[in-house]
N, C-alpha and C. Protein backbone atom coordinates (compact mmCIF):
# COMPACT_ATOMS: atom_id res chain seq x y z
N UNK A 1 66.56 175.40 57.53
CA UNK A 1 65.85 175.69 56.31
C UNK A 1 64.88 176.83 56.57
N UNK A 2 64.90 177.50 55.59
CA UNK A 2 63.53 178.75 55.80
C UNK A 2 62.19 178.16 55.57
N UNK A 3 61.36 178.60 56.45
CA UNK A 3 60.19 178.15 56.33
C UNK A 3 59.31 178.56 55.17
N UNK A 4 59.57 178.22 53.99
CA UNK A 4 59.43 178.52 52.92
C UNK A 4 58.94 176.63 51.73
N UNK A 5 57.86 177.05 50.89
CA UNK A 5 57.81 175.99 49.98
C UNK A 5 59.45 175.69 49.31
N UNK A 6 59.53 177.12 48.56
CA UNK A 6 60.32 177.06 47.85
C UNK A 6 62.28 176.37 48.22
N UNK A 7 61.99 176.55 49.45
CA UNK A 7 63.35 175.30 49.81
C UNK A 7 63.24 174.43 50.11
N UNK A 8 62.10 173.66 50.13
CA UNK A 8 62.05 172.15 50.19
C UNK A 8 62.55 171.51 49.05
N UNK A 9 62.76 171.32 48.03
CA UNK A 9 63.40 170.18 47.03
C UNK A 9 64.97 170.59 47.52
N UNK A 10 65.78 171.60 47.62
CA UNK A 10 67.15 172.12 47.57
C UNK A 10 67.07 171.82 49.00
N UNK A 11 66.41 171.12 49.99
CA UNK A 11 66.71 171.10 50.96
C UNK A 11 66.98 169.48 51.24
N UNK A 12 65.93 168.57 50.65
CA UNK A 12 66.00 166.93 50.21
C UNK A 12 67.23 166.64 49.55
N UNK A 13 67.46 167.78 48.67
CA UNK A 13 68.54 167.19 47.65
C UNK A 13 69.93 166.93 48.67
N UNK A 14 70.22 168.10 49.77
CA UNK A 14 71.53 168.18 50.42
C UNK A 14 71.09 167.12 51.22
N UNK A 15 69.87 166.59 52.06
CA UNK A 15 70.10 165.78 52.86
C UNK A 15 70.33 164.37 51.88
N UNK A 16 69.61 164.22 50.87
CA UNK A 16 70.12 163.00 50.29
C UNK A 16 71.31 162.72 50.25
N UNK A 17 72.16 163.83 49.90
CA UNK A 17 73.62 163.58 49.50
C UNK A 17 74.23 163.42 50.98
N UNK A 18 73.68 164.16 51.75
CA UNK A 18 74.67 163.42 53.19
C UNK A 18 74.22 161.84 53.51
N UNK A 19 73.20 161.27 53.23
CA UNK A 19 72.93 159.86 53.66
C UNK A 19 73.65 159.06 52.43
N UNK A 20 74.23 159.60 51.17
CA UNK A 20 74.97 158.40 50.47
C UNK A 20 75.70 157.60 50.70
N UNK A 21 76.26 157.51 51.84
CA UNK A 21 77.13 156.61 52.38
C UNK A 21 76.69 155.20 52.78
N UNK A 22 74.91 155.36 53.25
CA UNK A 22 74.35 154.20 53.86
C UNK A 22 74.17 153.18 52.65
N UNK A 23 74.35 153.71 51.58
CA UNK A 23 74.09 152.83 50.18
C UNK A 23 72.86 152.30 49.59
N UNK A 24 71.82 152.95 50.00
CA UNK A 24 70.30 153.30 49.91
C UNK A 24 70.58 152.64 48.32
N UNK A 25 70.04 151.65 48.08
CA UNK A 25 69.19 151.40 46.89
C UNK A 25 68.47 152.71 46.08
N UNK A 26 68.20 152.84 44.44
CA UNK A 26 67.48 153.68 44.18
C UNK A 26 65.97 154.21 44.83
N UNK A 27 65.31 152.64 44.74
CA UNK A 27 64.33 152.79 45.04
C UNK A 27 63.79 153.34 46.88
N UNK A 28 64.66 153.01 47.97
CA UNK A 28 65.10 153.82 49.12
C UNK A 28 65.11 155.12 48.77
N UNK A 29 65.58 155.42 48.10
CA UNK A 29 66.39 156.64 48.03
C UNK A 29 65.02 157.83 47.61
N UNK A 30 63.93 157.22 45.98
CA UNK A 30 63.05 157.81 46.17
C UNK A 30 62.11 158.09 47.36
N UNK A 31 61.86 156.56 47.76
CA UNK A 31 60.83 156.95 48.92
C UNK A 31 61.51 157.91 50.35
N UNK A 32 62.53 157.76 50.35
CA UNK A 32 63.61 158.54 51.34
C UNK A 32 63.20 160.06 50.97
N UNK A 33 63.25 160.23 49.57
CA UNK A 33 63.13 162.11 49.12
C UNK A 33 61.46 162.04 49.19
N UNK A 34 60.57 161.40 49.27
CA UNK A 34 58.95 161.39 49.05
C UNK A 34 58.55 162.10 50.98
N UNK A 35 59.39 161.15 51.87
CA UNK A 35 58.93 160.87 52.91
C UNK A 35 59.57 162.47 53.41
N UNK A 36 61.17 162.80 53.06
CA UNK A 36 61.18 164.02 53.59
C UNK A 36 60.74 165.21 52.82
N UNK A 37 60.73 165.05 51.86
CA UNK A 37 59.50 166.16 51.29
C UNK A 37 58.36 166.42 52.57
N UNK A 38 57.55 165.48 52.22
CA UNK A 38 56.42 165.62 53.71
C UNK A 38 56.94 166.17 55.21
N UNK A 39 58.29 165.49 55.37
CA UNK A 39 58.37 166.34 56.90
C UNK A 39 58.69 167.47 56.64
N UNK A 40 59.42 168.06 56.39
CA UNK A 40 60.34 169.51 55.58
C UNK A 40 58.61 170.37 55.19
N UNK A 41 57.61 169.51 54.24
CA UNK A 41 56.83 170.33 54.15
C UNK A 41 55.99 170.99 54.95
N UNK A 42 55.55 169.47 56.09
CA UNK A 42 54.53 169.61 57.23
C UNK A 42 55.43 170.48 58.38
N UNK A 43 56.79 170.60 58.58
CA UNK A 43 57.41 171.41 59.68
C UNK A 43 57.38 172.82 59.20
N UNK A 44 57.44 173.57 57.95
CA UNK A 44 57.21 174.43 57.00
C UNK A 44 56.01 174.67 57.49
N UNK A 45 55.14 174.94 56.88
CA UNK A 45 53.79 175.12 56.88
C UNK A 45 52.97 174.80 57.94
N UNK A 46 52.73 173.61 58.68
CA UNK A 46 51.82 173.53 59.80
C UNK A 46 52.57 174.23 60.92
N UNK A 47 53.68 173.53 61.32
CA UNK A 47 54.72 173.77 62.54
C UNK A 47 54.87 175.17 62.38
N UNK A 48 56.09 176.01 61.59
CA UNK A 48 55.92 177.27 61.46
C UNK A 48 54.86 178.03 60.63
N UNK A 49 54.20 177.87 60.08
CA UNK A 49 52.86 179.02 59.64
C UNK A 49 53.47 179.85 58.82
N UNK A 50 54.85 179.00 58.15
CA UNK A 50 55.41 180.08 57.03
C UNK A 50 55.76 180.93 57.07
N UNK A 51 55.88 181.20 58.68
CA UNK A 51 56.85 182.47 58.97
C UNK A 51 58.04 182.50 58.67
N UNK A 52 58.23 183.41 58.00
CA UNK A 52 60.09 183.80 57.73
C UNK A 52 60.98 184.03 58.67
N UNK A 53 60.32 184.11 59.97
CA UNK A 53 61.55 184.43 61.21
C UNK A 53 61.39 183.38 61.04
N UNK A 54 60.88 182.27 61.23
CA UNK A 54 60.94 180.37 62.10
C UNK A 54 61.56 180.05 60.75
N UNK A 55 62.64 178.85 61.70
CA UNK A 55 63.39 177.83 60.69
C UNK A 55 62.63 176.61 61.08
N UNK A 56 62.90 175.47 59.62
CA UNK A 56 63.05 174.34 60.53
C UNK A 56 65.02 173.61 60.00
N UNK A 57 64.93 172.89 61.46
CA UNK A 57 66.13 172.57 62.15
C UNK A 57 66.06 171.26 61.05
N UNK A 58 67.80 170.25 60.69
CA UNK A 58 67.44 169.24 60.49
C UNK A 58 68.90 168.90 60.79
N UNK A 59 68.20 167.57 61.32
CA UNK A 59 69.90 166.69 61.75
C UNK A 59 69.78 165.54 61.06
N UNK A 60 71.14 164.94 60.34
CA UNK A 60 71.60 163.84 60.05
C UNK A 60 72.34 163.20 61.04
N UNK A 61 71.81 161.62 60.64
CA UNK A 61 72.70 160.89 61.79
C UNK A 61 73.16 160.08 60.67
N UNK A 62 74.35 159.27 60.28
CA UNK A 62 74.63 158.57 59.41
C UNK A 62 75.40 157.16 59.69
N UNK A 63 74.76 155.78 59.66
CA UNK A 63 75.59 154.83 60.79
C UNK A 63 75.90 154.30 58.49
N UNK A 64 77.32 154.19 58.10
CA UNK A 64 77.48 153.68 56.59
C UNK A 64 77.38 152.30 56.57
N UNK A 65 76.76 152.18 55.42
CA UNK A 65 76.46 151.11 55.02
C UNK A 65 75.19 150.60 55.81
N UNK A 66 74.73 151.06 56.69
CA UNK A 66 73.36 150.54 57.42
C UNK A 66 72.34 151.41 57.53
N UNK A 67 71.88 152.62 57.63
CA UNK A 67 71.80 152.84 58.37
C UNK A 67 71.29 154.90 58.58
N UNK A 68 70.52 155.72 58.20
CA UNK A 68 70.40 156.84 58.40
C UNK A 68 69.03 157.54 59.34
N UNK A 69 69.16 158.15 60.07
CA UNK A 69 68.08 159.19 60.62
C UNK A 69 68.21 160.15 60.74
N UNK A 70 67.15 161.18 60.03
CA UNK A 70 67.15 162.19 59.55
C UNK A 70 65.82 163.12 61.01
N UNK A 71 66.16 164.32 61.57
CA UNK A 71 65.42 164.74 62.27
C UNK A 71 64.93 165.94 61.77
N UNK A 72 63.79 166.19 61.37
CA UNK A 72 63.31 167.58 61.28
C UNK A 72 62.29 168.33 62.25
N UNK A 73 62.78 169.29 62.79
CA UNK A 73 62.26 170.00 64.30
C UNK A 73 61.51 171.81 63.28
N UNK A 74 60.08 171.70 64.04
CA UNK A 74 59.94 173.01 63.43
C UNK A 74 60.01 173.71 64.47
N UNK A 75 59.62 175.07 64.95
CA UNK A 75 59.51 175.76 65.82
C UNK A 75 58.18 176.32 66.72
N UNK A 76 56.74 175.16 66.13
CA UNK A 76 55.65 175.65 66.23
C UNK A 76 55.27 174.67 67.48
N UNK A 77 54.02 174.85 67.79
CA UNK A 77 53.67 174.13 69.12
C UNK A 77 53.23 172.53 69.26
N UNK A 78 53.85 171.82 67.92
CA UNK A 78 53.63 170.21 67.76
C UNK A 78 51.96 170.07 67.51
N UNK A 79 51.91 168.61 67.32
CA UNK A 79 50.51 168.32 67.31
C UNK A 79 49.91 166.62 68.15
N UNK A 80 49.32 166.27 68.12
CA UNK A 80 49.25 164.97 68.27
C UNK A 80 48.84 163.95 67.32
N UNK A 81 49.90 163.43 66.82
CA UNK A 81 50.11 162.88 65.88
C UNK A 81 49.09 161.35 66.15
N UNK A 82 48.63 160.81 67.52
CA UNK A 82 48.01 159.85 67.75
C UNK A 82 46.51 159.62 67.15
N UNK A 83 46.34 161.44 67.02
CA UNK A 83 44.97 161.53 66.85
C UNK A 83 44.27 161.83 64.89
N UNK A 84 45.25 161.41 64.10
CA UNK A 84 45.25 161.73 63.04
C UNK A 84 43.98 160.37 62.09
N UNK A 85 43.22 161.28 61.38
CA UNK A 85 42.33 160.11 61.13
C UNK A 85 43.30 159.61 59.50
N UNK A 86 42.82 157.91 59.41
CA UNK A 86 43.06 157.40 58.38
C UNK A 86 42.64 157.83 56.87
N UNK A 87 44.16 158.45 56.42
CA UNK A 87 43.47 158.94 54.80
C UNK A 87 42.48 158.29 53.91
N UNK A 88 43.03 156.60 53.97
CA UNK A 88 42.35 155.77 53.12
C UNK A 88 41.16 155.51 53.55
N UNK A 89 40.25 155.81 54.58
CA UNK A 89 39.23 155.87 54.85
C UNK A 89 38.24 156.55 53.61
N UNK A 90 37.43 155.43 54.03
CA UNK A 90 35.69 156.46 52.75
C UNK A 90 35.45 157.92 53.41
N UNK A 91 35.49 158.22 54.40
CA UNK A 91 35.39 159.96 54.41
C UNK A 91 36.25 160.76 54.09
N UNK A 92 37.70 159.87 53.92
CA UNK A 92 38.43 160.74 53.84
C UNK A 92 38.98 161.16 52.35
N UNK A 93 39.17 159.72 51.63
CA UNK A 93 39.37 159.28 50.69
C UNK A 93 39.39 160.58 49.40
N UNK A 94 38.52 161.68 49.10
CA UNK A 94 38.54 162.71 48.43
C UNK A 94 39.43 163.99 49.16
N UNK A 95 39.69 163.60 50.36
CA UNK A 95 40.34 165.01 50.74
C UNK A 95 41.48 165.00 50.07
N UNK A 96 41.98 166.50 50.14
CA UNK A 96 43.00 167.23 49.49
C UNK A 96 44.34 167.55 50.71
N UNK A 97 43.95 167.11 51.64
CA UNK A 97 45.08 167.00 52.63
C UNK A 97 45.34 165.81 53.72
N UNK A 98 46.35 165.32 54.47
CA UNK A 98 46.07 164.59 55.30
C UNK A 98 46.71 163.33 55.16
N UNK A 99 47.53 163.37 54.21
CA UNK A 99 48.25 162.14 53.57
C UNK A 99 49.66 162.35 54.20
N UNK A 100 50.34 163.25 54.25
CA UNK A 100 51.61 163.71 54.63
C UNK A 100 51.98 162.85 56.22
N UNK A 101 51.49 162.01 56.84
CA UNK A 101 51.89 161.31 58.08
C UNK A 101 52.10 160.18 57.50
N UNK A 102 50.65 159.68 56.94
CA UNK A 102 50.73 158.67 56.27
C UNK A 102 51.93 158.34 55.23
N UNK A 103 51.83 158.58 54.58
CA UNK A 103 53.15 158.63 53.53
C UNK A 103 54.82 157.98 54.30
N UNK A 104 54.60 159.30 54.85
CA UNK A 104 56.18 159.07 56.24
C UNK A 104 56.02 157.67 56.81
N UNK A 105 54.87 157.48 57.06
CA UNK A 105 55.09 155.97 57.64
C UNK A 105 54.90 154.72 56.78
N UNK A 106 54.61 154.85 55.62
CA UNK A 106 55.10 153.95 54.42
C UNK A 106 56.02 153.54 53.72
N UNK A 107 56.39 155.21 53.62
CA UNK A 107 58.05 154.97 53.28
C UNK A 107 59.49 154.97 53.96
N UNK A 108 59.45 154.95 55.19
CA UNK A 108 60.26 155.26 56.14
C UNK A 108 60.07 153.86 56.70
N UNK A 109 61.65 153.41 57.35
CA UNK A 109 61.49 152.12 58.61
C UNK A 109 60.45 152.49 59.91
N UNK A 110 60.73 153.63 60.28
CA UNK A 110 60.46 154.19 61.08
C UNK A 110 60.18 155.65 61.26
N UNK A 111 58.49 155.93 62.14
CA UNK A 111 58.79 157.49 62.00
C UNK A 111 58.57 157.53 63.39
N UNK A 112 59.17 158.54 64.40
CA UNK A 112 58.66 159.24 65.52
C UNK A 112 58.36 160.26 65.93
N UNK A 113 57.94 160.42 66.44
CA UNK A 113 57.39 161.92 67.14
C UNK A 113 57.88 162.13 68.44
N UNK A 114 58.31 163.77 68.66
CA UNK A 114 59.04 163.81 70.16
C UNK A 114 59.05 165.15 70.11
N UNK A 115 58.87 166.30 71.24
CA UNK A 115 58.99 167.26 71.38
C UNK A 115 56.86 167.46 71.36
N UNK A 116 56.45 166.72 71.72
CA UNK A 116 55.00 167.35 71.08
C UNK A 116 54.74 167.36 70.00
N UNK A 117 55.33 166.35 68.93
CA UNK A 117 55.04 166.86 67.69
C UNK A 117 56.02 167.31 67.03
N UNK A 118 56.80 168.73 67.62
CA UNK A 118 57.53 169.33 66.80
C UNK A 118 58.72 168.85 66.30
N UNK A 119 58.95 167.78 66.45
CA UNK A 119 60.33 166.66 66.19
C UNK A 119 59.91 165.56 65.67
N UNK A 120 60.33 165.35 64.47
CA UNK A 120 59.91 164.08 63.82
C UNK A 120 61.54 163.56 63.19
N UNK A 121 61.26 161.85 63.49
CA UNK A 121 62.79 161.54 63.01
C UNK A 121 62.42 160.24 62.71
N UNK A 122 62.67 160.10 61.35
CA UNK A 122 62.84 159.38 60.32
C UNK A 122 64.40 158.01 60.08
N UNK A 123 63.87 157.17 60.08
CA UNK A 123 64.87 155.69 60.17
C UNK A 123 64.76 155.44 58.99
N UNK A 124 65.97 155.21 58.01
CA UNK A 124 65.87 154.46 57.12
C UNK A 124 66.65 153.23 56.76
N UNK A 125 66.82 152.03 56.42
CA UNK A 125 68.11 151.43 56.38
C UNK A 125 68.52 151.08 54.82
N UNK A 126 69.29 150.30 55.03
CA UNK A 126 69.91 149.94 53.40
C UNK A 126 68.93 148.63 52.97
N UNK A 127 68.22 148.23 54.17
CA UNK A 127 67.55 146.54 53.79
C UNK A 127 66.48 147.40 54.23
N UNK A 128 65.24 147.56 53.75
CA UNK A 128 64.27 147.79 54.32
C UNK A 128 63.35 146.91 55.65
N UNK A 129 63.21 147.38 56.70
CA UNK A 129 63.00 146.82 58.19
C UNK A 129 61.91 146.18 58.04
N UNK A 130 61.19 145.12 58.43
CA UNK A 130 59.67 144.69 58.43
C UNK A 130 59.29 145.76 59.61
N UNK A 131 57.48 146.47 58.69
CA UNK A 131 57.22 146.92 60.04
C UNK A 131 55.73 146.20 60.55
C-alpha cells in the first residue's frame, strides 16, 4: 500500500474480501475493517512519515471457516508498544490521538507486535476468542 491516507479504505476493502472465506459474522467483519483501518493508518503515518517512497507491506493468512491473520509491516523504526499510556484515562480522556492501539486490541482476538513495532498482526476468528 502507499503510504498515503487516501488508500486506506481501498486497501480494508481488498483485505476484507480475501478473509471471506473465514465466515466472519457482520458484526466481525465491522470491527475487523475498524481495527485495520488503525493498523494501515498507524503503519502509514507514524511508521512511514507519509513518505511516498515507503510502502506498507500486508499479508493475509487465511485458515476457512476459522480463522484469519492479517500482518501489516511499515518501513519505519517501530515503537514500543509496552509503553503506551491508557486512552480512557482522566488525562487522557480529551486527547485527539492515542486510541489507534487501543481499538486494535478491542476489536481483534489478538494483536502483536514484532519487528520493534514495525509488524503488527492481527487474529481474528469466526467465534470471537475470550481475551
Amino acid at each position: 500500500m502507499r503510504s498515503e491516507r487516501s488508500a486506506i479504505p481501498a486497501t480494508v476493502e481488498r483485505i476484507l474480501r480475501s478473509v471471506q472465506s473465514v465466515g466472519l459474522p457482520s458484526d466481525r467483519i465491522h470491527d475487523l475493517a475498524v481495527a485495520l483501518s488503525e493498523a494501515l493508518s498507524n503503519a502509514a503515518i507514524h511508521g512511514n512519515g507519509l513518505d511516498p517512497a515507503k510502502r506498507v507491506t500486508v499479508n493475509v493468512s487465511v485458515t476457512p471457516h476459522t480463522r484469519a491473520e492479517i500482518e501489516v509491516k511499515d518501513e519505519g523504526h517501530g515503537f514500543d508498544h509496552g509503553r503506551l499510556s491508557d486512552p480512557t484515562g482522566p488525562s487522557r480522556i480529551l486527547a485527539t490521538s492515542g486510541r489507534g492501539v487501543f481499538l486494535m486490541r478491542r476489536l481483534a482476538d489478538r494483536v502483536d507486535y514484532e519487528e520493534g513495532g514495525s509488524l503488527v498482526r492481527l487474529t481474528v476468528g469466526k467465534v470471537r476468542s475470550g481475551r
